[in-house]
Protein backbone atom coordinates (compact mmCIF):
# COMPACT_ATOMS: atom_id res chain seq x y z
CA UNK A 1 24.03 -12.07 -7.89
CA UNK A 2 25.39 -10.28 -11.04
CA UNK A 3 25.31 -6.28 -10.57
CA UNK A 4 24.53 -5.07 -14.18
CA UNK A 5 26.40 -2.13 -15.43
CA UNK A 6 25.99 0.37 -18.07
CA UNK A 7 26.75 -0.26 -21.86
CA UNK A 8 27.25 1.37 -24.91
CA UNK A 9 23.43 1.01 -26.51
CA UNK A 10 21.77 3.39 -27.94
CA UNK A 11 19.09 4.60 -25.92
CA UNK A 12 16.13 7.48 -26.06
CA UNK A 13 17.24 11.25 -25.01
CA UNK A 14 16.08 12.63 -21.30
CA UNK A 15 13.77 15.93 -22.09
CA UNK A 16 14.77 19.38 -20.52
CA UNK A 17 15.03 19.00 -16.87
CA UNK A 18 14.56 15.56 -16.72
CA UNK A 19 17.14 12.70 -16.25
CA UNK A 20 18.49 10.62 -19.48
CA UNK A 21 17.22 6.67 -19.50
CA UNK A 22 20.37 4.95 -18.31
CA UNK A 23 21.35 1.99 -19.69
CA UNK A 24 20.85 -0.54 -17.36
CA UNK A 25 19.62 -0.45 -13.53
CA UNK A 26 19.66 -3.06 -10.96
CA UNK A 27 15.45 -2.88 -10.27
CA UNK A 28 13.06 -0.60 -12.42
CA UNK A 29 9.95 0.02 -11.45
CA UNK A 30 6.95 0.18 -13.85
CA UNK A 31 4.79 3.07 -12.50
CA UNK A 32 5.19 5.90 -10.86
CA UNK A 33 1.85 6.26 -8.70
CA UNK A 34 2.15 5.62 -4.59
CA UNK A 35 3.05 1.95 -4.56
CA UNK A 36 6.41 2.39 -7.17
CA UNK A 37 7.11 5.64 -5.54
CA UNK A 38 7.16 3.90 -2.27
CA UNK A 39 8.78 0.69 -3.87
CA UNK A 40 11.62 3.31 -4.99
CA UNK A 41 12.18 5.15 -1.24
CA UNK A 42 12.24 1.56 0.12
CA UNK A 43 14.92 0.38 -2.49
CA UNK A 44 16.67 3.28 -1.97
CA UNK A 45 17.00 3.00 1.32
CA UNK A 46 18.63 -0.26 0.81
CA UNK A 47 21.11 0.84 -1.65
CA UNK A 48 20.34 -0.81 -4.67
CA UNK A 49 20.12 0.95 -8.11
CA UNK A 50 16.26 1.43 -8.97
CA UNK A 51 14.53 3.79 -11.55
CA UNK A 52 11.06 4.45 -11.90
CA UNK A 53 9.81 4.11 -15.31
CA UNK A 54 6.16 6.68 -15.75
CA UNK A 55 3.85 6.85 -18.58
CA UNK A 56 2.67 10.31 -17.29
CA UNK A 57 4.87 13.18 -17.97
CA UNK A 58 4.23 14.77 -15.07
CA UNK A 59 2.95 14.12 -11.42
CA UNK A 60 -0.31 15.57 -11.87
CA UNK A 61 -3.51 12.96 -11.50
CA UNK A 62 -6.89 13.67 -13.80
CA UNK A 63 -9.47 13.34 -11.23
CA UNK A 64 -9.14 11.59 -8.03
CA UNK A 65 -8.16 8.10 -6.90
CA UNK A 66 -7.90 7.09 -2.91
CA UNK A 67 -8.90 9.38 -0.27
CA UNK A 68 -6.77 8.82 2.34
CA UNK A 69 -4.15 6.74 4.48
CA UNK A 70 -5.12 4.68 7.01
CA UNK A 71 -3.46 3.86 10.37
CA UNK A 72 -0.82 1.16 9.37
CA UNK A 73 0.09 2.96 6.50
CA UNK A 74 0.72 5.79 8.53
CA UNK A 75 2.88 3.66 10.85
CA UNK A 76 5.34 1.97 7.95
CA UNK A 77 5.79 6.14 6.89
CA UNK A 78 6.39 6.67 10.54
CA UNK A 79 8.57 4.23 10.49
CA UNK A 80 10.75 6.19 7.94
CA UNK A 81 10.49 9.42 9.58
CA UNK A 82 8.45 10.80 7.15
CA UNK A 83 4.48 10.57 8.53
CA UNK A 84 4.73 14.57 9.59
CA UNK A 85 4.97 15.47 5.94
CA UNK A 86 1.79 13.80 5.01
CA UNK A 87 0.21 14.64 8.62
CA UNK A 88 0.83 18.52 7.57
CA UNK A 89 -1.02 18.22 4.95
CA UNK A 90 -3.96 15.64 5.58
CA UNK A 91 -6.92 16.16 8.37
CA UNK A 92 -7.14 13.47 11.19
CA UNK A 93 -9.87 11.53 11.16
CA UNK A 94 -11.61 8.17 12.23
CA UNK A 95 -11.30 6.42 8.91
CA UNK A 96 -12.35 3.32 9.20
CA UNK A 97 -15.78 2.17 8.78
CA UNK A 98 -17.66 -1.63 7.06
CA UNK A 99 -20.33 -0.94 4.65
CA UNK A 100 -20.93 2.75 5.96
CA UNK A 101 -20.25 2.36 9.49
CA UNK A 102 -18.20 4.28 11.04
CA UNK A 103 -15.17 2.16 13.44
CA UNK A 104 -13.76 4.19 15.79
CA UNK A 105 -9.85 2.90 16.43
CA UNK A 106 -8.80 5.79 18.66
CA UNK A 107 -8.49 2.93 21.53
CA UNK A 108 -6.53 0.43 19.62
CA UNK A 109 -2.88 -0.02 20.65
CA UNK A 110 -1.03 2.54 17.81
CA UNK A 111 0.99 5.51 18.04
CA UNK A 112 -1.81 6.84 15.08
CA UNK A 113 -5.06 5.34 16.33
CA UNK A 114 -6.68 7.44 13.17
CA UNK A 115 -6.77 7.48 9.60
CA UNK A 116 -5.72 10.90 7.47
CA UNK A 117 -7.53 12.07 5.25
CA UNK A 118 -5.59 13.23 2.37
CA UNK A 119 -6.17 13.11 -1.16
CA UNK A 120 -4.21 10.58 -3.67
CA UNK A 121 -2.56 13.59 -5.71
CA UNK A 122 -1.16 15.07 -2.83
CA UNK A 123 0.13 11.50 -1.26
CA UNK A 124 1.81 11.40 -4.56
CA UNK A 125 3.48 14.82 -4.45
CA UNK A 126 5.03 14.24 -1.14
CA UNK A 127 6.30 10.70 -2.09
CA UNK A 128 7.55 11.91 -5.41
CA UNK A 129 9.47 14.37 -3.42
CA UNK A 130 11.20 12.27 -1.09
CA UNK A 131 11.78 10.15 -3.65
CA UNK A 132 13.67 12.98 -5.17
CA UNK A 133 15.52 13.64 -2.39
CA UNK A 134 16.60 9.97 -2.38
CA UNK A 135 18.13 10.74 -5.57
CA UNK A 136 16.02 7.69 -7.68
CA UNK A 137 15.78 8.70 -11.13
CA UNK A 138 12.10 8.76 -12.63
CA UNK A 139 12.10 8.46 -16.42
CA UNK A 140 8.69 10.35 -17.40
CA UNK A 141 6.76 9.56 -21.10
CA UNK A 142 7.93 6.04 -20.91
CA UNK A 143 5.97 3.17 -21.03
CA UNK A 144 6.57 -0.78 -21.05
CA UNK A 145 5.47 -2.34 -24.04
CA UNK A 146 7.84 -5.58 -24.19
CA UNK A 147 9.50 -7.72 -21.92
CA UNK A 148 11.36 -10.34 -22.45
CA UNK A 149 13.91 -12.37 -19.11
CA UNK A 150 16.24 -14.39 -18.85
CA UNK A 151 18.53 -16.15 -16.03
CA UNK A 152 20.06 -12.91 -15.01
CA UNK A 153 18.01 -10.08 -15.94
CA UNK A 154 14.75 -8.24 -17.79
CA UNK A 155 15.14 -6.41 -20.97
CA UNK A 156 12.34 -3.85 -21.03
CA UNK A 157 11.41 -2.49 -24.69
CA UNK A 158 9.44 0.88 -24.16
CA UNK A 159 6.68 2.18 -26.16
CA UNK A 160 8.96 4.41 -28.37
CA UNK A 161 11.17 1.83 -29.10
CA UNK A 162 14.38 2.70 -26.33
CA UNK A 163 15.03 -0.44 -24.51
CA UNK A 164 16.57 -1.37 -21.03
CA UNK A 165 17.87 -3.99 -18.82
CA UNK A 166 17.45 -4.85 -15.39
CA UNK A 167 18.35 -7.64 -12.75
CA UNK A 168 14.45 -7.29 -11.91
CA UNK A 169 11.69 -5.29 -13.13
CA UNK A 170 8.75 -4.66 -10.45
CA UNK A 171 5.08 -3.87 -12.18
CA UNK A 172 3.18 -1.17 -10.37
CA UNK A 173 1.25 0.36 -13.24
CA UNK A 174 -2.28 -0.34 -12.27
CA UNK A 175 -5.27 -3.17 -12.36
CA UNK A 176 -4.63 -2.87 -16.79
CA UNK A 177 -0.65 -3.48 -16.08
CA UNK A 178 0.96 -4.28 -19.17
CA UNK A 179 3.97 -5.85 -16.94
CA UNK A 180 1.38 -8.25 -15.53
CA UNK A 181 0.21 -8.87 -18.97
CA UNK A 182 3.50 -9.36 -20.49
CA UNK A 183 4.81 -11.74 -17.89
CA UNK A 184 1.96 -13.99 -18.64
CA UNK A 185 0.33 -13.96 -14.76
CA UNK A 186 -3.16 -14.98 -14.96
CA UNK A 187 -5.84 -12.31 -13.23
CA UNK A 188 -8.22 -14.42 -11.39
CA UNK A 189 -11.64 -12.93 -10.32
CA UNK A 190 -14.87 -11.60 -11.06
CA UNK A 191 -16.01 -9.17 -13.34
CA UNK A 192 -18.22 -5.61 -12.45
CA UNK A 193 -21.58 -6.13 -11.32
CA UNK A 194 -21.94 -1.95 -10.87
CA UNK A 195 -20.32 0.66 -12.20
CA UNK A 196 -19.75 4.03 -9.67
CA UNK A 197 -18.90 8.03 -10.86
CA UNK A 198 -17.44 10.00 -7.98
CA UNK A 199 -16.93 13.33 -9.07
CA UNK A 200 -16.08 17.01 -7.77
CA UNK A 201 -18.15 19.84 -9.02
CA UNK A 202 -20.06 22.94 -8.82
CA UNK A 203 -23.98 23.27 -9.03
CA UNK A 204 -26.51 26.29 -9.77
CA UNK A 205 -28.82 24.29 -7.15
CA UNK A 206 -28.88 23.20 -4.16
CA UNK A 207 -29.00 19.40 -4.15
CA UNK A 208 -30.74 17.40 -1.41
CA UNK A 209 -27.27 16.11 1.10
CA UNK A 210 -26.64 12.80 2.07
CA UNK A 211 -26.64 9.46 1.64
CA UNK A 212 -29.62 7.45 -0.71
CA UNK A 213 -30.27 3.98 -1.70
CA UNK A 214 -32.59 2.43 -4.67
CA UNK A 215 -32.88 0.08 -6.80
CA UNK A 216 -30.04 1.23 -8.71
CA UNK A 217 -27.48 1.40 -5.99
CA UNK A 218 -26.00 3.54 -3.75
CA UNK A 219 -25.46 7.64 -4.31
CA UNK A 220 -24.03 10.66 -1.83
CA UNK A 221 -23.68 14.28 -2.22
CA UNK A 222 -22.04 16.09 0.22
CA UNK A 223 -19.91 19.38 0.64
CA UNK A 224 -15.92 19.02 -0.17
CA UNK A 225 -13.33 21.29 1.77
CA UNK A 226 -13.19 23.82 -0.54
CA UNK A 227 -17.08 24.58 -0.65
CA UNK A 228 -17.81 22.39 -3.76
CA UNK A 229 -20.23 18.87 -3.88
CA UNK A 230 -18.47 15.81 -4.17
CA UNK A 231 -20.73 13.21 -5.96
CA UNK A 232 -20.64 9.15 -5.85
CA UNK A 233 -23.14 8.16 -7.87
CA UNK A 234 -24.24 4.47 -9.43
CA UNK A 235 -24.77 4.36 -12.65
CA UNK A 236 -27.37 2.70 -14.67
CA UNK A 237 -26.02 0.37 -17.14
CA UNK A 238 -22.32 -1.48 -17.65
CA UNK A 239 -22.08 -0.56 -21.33
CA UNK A 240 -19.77 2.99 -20.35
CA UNK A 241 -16.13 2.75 -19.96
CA UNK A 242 -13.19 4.62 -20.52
CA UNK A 243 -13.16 8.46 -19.24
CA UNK A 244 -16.24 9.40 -17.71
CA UNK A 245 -17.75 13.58 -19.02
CA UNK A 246 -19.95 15.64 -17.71
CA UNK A 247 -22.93 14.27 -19.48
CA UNK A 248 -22.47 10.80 -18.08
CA UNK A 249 -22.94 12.41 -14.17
CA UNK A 250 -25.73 14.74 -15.50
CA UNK A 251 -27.59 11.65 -16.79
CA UNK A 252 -26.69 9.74 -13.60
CA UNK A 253 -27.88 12.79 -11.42
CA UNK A 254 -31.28 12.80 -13.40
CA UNK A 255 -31.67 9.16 -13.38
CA UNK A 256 -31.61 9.44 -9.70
CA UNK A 257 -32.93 12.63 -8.50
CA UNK A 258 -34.92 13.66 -11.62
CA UNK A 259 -32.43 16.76 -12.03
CA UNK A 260 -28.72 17.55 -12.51
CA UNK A 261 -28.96 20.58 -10.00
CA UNK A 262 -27.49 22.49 -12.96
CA UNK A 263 -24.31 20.61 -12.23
CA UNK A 264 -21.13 22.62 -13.95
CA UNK A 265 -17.60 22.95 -13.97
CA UNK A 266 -15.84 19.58 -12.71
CA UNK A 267 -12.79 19.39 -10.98
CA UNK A 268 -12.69 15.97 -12.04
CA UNK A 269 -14.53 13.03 -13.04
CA UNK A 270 -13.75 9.37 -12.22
CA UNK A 271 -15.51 6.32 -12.63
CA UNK A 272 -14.62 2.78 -10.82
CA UNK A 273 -16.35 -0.69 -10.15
CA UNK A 274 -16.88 -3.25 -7.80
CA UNK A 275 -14.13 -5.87 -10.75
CA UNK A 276 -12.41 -7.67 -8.51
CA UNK A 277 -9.15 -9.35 -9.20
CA UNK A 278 -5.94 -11.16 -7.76
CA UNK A 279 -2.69 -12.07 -9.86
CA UNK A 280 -2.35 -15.71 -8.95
CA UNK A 281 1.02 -15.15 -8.54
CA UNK A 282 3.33 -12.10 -7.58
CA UNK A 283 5.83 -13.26 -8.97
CA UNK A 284 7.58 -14.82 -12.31
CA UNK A 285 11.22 -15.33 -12.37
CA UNK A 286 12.99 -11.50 -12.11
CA UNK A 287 8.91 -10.13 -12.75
CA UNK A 288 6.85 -8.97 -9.48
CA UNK A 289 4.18 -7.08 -9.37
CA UNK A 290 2.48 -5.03 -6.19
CA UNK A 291 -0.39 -2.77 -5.82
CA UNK A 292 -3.41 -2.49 -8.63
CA UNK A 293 -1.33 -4.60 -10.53
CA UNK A 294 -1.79 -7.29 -8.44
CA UNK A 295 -4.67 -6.53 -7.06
CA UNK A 296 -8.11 -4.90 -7.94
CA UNK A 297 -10.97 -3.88 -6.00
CA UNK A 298 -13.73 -1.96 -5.06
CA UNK A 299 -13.01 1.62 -3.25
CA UNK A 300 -15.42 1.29 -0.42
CA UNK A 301 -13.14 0.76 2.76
CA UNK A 302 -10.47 2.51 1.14
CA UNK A 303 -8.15 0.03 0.97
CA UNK A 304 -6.45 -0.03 -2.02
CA UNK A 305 -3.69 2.70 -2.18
CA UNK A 306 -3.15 1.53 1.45
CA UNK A 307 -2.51 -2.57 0.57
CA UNK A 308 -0.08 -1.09 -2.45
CA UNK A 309 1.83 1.40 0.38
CA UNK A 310 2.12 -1.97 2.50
CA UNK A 311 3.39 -4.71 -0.86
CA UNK A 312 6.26 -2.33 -1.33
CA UNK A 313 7.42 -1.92 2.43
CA UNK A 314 7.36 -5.57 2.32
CA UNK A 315 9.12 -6.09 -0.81
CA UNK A 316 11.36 -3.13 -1.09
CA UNK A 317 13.91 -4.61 1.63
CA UNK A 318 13.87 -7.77 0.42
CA UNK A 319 14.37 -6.94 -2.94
CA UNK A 320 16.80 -4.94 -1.49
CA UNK A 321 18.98 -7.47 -0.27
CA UNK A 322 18.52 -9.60 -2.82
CA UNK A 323 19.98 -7.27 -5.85
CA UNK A 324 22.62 -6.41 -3.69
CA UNK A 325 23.66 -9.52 -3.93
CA UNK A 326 23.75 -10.13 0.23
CA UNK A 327 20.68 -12.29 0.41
CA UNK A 328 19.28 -15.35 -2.11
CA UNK A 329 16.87 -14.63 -4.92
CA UNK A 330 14.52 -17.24 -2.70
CA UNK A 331 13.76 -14.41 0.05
CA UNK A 332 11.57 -12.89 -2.77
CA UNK A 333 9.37 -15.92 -2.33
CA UNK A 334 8.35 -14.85 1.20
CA UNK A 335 6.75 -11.75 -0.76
CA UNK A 336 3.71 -13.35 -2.35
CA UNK A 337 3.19 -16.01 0.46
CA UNK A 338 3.05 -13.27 2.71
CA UNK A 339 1.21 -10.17 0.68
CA UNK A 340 -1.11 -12.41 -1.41
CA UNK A 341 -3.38 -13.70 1.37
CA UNK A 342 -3.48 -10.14 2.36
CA UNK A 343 -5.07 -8.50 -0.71
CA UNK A 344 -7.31 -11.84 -0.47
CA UNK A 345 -8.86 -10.64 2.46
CA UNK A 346 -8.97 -7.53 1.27
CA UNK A 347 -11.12 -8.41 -1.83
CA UNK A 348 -13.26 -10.81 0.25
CA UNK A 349 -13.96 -7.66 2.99
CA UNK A 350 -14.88 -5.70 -0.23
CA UNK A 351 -17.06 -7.78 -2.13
CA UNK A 352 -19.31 -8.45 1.63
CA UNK A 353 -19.52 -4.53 1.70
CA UNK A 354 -21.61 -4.45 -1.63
CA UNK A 355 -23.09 -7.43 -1.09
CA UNK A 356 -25.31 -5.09 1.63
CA UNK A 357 -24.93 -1.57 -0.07
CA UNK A 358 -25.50 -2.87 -3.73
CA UNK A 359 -28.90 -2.15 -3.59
CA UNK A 360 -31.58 -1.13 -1.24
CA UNK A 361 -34.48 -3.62 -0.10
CA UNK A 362 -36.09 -4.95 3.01
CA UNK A 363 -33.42 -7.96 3.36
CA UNK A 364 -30.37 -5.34 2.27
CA UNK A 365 -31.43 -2.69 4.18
CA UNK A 366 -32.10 -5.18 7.72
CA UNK A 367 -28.69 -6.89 7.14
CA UNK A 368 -27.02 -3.23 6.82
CA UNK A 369 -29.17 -2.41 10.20
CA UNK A 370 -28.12 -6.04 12.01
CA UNK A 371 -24.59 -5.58 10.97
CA UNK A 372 -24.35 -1.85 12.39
CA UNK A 373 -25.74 -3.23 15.77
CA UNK A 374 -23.24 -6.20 15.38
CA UNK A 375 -20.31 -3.61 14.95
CA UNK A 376 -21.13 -1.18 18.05
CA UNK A 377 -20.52 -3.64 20.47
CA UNK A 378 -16.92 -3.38 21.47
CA UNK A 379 -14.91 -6.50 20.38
CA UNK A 380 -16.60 -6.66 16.59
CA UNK A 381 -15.68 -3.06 16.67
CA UNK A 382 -12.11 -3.41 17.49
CA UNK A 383 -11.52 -6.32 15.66
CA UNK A 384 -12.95 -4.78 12.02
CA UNK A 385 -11.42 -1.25 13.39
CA UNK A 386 -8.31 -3.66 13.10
CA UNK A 387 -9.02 -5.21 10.06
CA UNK A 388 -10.33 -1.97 7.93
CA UNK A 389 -7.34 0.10 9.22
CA UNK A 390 -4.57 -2.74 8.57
CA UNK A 391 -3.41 -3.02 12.14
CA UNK A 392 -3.79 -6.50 12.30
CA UNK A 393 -1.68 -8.19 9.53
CA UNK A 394 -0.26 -11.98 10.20
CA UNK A 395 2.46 -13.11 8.78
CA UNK A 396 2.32 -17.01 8.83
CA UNK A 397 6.33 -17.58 10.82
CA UNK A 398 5.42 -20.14 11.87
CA UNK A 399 4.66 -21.13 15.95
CA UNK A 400 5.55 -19.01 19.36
CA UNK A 401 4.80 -15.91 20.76
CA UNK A 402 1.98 -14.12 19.48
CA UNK A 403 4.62 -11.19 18.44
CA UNK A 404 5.98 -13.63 16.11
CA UNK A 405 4.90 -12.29 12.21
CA UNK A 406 2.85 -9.54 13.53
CA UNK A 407 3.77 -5.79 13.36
CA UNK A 408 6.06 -4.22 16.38
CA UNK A 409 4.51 -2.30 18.53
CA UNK A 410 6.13 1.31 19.15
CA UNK A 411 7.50 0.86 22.33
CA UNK A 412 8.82 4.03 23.94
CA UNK A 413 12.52 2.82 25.17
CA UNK A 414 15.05 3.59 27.05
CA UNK A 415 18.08 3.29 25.00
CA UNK A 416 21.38 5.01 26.74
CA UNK A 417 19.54 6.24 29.39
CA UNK A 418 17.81 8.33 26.76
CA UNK A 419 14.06 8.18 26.02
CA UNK A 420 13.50 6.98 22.11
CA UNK A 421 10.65 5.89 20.18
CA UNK A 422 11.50 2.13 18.81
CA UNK A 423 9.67 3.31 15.63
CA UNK A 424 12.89 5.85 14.89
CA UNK A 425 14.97 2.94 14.97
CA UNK A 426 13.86 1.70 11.43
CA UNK A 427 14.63 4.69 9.69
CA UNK A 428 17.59 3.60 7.32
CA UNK A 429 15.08 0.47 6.80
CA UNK A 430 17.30 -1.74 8.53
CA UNK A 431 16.83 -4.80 10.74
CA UNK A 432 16.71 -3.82 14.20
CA UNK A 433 17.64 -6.91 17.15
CA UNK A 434 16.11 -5.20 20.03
CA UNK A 435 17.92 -6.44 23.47
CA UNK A 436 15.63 -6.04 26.40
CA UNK A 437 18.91 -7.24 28.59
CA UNK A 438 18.07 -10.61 27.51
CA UNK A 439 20.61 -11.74 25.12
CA UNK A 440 24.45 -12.81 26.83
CA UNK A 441 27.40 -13.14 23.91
CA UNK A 442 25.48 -13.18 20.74
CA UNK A 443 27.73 -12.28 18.03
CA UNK A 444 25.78 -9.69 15.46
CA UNK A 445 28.80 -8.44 13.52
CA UNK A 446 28.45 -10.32 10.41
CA UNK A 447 25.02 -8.90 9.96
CA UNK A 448 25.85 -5.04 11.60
CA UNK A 449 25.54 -3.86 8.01
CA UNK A 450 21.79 -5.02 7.55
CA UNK A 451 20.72 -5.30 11.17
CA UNK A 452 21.17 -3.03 14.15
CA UNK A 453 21.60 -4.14 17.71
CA UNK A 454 20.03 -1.92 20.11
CA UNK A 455 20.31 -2.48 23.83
CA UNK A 456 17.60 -1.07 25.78
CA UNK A 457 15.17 -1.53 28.65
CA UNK A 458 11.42 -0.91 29.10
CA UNK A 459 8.96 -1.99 31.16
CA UNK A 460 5.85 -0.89 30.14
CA UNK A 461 2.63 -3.20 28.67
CA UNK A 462 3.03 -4.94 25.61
CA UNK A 463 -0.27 -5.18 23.74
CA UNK A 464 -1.29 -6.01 20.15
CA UNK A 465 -4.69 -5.38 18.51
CA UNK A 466 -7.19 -7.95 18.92
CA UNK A 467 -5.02 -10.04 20.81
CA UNK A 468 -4.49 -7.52 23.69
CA UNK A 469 -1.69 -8.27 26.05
CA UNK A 470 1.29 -10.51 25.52
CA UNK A 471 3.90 -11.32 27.68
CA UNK A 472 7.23 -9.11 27.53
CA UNK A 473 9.71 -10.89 25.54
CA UNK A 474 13.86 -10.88 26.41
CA UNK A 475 14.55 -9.81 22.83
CA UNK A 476 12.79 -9.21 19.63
CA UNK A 477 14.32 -9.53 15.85
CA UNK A 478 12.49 -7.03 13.61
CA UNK A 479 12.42 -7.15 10.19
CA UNK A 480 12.81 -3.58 8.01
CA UNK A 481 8.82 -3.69 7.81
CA UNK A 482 8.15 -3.27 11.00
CA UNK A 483 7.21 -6.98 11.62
CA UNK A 484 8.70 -9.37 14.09
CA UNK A 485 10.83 -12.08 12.80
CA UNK A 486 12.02 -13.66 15.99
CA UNK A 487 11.35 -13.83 19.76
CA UNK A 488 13.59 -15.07 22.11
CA UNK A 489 15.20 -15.95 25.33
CA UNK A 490 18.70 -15.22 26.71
CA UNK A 491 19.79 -18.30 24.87
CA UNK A 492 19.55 -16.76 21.66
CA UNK A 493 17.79 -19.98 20.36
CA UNK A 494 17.08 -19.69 16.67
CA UNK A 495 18.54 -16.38 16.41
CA UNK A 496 20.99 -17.21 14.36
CA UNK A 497 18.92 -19.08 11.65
CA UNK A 498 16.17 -15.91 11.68
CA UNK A 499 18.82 -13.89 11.02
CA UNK A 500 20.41 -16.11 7.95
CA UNK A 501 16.66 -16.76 6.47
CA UNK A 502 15.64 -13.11 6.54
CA UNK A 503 18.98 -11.32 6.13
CA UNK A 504 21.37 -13.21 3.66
CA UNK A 505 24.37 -15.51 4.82
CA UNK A 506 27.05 -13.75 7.11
């Protein structure tokens, strides 16, 4: 794999304060909102050269987005050592929920049986500043406009005319992306049946709390943190788009409750549908894309920021590996057959959800009822606690132990007759070949600089959501997202070619 270096063209001046557009970089990342910001730690990590090319000049959102991280994302930040800072910061809470019922995860097998609640500017702020720390460079005021690739690299024309070059350009600028766009990757879906405002304000009155259905849709007013009303509202009519204003919620609020409550002084103002769309492909050549480029959505679950957090821990190694020149460009192929079925199911979960909230009548409002009952009783609970909270993501590897493609448990080990969490062993997002005493002569060497051999013993339960107890395994291959790769014997059967197929030739 050619490692592109810098060259003599001319290229658009860095503002005050802010770093100069280098000439060429190994990855650059379209899109600097969670999923590139996570794309960028994870590449880091992995020592490759990334930027992160942002149309915004600074990190400051107008209005909201997501509204929290659930309980796998929390884990793959855990697994970094960096869930305290957004733990700080966020309020613990039970997330999950299907259509407006709450699930309850607190007994599923997790070190974080919870979701935070923590607002997308400030999930943004903290990854921005690891990021920083990282040392990535984040070019602000620049936009893609043109791409064009080739067999070994992008060239990347930006909106004011600078251009650059990259072995591989990643697009994480939204469900509009203009890298999606340019690469030619059809969006398959459906188009908005409603159209939703969720907005924080101030009002002169005091409006009636709660939740309401009608024939229009669903709407909620309820109290924010800081003593303000946060509004979801359904609107009307289609025909608006763009930026939502005041007047559009006023008008909503009246068509509703027959009065604005003197509503004043927004915070912000956002406005979303139930559009929802899947790249058919994730990839095209040295083009990927993850997050809202790839896939769109409706916000109820909160699932979106969440399923962009997740494509980049599972791309960002391999990509990793691959621009480093120590694994094939074919290991990027495992991204969309593993990722895209993901969002899939993520859309599908979605679109059921308004399917019973979209409006309220007798056959609406009895399914919402039958499918609340359905979801108390314990195993339905678990297994959509699961589900809504992304704790129970399959990789297809194939046949074996049901470890095989799911995510590691944390297992609290005994590693040099110390005590250590197996979740701080994928820090440096490495691979980690966990020998439970197992393994006898297996030769790890030519992979010690991607993969990390830890001998260790425990002897506790091993248990998996929705699929409860497994069977303790003699060793486990890990991959740097947290999922296992291989399970074994002390034979070492297959070790070998997991290791090759995941982590490059020795």
């Amino acid at each position: 794999m050619p490692v592109l270096l810098p060259n003599a063209r001319t290229r658009a001046h860095a503002s005050p304060g802010r770093p100069a557009l280098a000439p060429d970089h190994s990855v650059l990342i379209a899109g600097g909102g969670p999923t590139g910001l996570m794309l960028a730690a994870e590449l880091a990590l992995g020592r490759c050269d990334v930027a992160v090319l942002e149309r915004r000049e600074s990190q400051d959102l107008t209005g909201t987005r997501a509204g929290g991280l659930h309980a796998r994302s929390i884990e793959i930040l855990d697994q970094r050592g960096v869930a305290d800072r957004f733990l700080r910061e966020g309020k613990v809470t039970q997330l999950a929920g299907f259509a407006w019922t709450r699930l309850d995860i607190s007994d599923l097998p997790t070190r974080h049986p919870y979701g935070l609640a923590l607002r997308q500017s400030h999930i943004e702020r903290i990854l921005a500043d690891w990021v920083a720390e990282l040392g990535v460079p984040v070019y602000r005021g620049h936009e893609v406009s043109e791409i064009a690739q080739d067999e070994a690299g992008v060239d990347v024309t930006l909106a004011g005319g600078a251009s650059l070059r990259a072995n591989y350009l990643v697009g994480c600028d939204g469900g509009r992306s203009l890298v999606r766009k340019a690469a030619r990757i059809d969006f398959a879906g459906t188009d908005a049946t409603l159209s939703n405002l969720m907005a924080e304000v101030e009002m002169r009155e005091t409006p009636p709390w709660g939740l309401r259905h009608d024939k229009l849709g669903f709407h909620g007013l309820s109290r924010s943190e800081n003593g303000r009303v946060l509004v979801v509202m359904t609107e009307s009519t289609l025909d608006r788009t763009g930026e939502p204003h005041l007047r559009d919620l006023s008008e909503a609020l009246i068509a509703v409750y027959g009065t604005d409550f003197g509503v004043h002084s927004p915070a912000w103002i956002s406005r979303f549908t139930d559009a929802a769309r899947q790249a058919v492909a994730y990839r095209n050549g040295r083009v990927l894309l993850a997050g809202d480029a790839a896939h769109i959505h409706h916000s109820v679950g909160g699932q979106g920021l969440n399923t962009g957090l997740q494509d980049a821990v599972n791309l960002g190694w391999k990509l990793a590996l691959v621009a480093t020149g120590l694994a094939p460009d074919s290991l990027l192929d495992s991204y969309h057959a593993e990722r895209h079925g993901v969002a899939a199911r993520v859309l599908r979960n979605t679109r059921a959800q308004i399917a019973l909230l979209r409006r309220d009548d007798h056959g609406r409002k009895a399914s919402r009822e039958v499918m609340s009952e359905l979801l108390s009783i314990e195993e339905p609970r678990r297994r959509y606690g699961a589900m809504m909270s992304g704790l129970d993501i399959h990789y297809d590897l194939g046949d074996g132990h049901p470890l095989l493609g799911r995510r590691m448990p944390n297992l609290a080990l005994t590693v040099a007759g110390r005590k250590q969490q197996l979740v701080t062993l994928l820090q440096q997002a490495h691979g980690v070949l966990l020998d439970l005493g197992g393994l006898v002569g297996f030769d790890i060497a030519p992979f010690a600089d991607r993969v990390t051999r830890i001998a260790a013993v425990y002897d506790g339960a091993w248990e998996l959501p929705c699929i409860g107890a497994v069977s303790a395994p003699n060793a486990v291959l890990v991959r740097p997202d947290g999922h296992v790769a291989w399970v074994g014997d002390q034979s070492g059967d297959g070790l070998a070619e997991a290791l090759t197929k995941w982590f490059g030739a020795t």
